[in-house]
N, C-alpha and C. Protein backbone atom coordinates (compact mmCIF):
# COMPACT_ATOMS: atom_id res chain seq x y z
N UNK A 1 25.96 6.06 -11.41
CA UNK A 1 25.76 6.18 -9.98
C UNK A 1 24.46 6.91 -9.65
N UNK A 2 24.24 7.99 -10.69
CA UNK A 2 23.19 8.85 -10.09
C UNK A 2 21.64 7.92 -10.64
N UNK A 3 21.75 7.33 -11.35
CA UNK A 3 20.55 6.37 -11.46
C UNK A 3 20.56 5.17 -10.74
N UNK A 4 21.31 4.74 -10.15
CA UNK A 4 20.95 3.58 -9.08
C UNK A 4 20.11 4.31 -8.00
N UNK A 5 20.81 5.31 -7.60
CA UNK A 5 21.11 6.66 -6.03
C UNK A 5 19.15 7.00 -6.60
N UNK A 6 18.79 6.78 -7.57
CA UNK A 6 17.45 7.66 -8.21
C UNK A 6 16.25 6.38 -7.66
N UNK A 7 16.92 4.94 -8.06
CA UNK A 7 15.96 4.14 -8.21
C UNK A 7 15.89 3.57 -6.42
N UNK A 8 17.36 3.88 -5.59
CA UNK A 8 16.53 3.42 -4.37
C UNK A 8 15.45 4.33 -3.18
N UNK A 9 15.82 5.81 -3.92
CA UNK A 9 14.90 6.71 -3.75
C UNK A 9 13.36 7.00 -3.77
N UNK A 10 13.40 5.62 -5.15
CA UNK A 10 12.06 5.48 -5.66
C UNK A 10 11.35 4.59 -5.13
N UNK A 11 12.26 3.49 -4.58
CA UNK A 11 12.11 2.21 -4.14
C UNK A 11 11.78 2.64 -2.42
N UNK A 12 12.02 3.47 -1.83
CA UNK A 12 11.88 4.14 -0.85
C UNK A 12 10.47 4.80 -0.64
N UNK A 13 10.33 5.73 -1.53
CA UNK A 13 9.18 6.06 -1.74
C UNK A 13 7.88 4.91 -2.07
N UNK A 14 8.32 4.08 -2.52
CA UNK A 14 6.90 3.31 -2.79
C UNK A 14 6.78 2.34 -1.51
N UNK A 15 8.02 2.01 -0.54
CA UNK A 15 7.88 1.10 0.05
C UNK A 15 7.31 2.24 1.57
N UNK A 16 7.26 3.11 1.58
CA UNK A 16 6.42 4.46 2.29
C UNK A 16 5.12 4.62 1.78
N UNK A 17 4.49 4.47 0.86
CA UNK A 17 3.01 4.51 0.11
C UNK A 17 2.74 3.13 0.50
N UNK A 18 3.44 1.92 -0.10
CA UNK A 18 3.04 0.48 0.62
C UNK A 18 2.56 0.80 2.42
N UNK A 19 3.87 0.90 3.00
CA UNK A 19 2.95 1.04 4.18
C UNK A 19 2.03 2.08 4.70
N UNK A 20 1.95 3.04 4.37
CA UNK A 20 0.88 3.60 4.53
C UNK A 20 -0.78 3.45 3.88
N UNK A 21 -0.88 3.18 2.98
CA UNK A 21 -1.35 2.43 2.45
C UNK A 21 -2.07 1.24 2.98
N UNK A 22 -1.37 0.21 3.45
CA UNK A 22 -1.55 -0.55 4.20
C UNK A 22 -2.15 -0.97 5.68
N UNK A 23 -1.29 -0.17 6.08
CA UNK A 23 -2.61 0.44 7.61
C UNK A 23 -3.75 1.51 7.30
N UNK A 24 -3.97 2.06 6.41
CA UNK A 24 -5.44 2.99 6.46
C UNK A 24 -6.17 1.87 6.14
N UNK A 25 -6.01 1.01 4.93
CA UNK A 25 -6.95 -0.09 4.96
C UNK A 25 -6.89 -0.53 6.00
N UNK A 26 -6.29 -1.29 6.98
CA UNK A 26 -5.92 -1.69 7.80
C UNK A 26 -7.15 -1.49 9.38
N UNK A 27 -7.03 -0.26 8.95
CA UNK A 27 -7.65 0.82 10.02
C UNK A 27 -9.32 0.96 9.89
N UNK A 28 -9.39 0.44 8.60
CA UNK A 28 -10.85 1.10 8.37
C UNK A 28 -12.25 0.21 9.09
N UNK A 29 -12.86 1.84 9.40
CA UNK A 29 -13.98 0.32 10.33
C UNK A 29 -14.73 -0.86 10.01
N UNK A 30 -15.42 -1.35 10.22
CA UNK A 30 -15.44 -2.61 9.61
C UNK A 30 -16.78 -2.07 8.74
N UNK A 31 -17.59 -1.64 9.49
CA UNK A 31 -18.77 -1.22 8.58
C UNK A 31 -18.51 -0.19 7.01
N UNK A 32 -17.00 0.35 7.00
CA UNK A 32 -16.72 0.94 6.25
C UNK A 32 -16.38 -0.05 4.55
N UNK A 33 -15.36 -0.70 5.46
CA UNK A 33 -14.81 -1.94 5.02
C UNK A 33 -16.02 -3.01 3.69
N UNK A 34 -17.25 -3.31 5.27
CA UNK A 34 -17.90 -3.83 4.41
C UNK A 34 -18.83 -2.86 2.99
N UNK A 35 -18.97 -1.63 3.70
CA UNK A 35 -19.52 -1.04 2.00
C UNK A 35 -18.27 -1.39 0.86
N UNK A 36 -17.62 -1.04 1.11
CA UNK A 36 -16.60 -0.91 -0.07
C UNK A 36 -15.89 -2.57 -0.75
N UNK A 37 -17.07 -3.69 0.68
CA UNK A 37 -16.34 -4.61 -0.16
C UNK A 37 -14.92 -5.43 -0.45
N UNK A 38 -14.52 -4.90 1.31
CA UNK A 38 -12.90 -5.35 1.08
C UNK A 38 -12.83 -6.09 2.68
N UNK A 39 -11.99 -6.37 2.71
CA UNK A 39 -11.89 -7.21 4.27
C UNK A 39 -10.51 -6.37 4.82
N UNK A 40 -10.16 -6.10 5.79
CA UNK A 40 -9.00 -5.60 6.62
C UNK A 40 -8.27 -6.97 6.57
N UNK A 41 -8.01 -8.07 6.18
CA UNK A 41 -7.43 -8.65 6.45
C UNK A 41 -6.32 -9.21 5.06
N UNK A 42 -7.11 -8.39 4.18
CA UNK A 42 -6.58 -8.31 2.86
C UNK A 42 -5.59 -6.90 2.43
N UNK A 43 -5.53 -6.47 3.61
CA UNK A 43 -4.93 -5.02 3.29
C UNK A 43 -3.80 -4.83 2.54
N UNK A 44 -2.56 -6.25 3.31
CA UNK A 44 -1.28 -6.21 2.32
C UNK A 44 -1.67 -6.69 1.09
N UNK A 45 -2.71 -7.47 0.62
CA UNK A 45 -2.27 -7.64 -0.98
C UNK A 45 -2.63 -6.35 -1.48
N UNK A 46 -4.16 -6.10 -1.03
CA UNK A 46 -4.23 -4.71 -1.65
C UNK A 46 -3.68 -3.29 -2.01
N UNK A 47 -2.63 -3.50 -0.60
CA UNK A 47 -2.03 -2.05 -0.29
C UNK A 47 -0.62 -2.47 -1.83
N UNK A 48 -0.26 -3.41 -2.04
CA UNK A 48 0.65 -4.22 -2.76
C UNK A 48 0.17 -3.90 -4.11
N UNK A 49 -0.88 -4.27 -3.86
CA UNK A 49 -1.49 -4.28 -6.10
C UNK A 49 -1.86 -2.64 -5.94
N UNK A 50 -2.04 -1.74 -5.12
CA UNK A 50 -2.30 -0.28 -5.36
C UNK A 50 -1.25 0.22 -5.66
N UNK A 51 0.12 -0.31 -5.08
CA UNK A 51 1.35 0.33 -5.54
C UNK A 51 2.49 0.24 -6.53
N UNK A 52 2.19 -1.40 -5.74
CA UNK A 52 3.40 -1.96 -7.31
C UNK A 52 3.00 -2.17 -8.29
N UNK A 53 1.15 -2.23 -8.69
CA UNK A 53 0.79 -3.10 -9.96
C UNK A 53 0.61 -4.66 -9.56
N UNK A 54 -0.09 -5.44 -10.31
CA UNK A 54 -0.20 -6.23 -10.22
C UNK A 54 1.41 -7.26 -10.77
C-alpha cells in the first residue's frame, strides 16, 4: 500500500513540474524564445521531454 500511496505522490509531483514547466516556456518573450532557439508553441513537448524523459 505504502508504495502505490509513494508512486502517486510522485506522479503528482511531476505532473506539477510538467505544468509549470510548461507555461514558463510558455510565457517566454518571444525575443527570448528566439535566442534560445525554441518556439512557445512547442512548450508541451518540451515541458514533457524535461520531465518525463524522452
Amino acid at each position: 500500500m505504502i508504495t502505490m500511496i509513494e508512486s502517486w505522490k510522485e506522479a503528482a509531483r511531476k505532473r506539477a513540474l510538467y505544468r509549470r514547466t510548461r507555461d514558463e516556456i510558455a510565457r517566454l518573450p518571444k525575443a527570448v524564445a528566439w535566442d534560445l532557439a525554441i518556439s512557445p508553441s512547442d512548450a508541451e513537448r518540451l515541458a514533457r521531454e524535461a520531465v518525463y524523459g524522452r
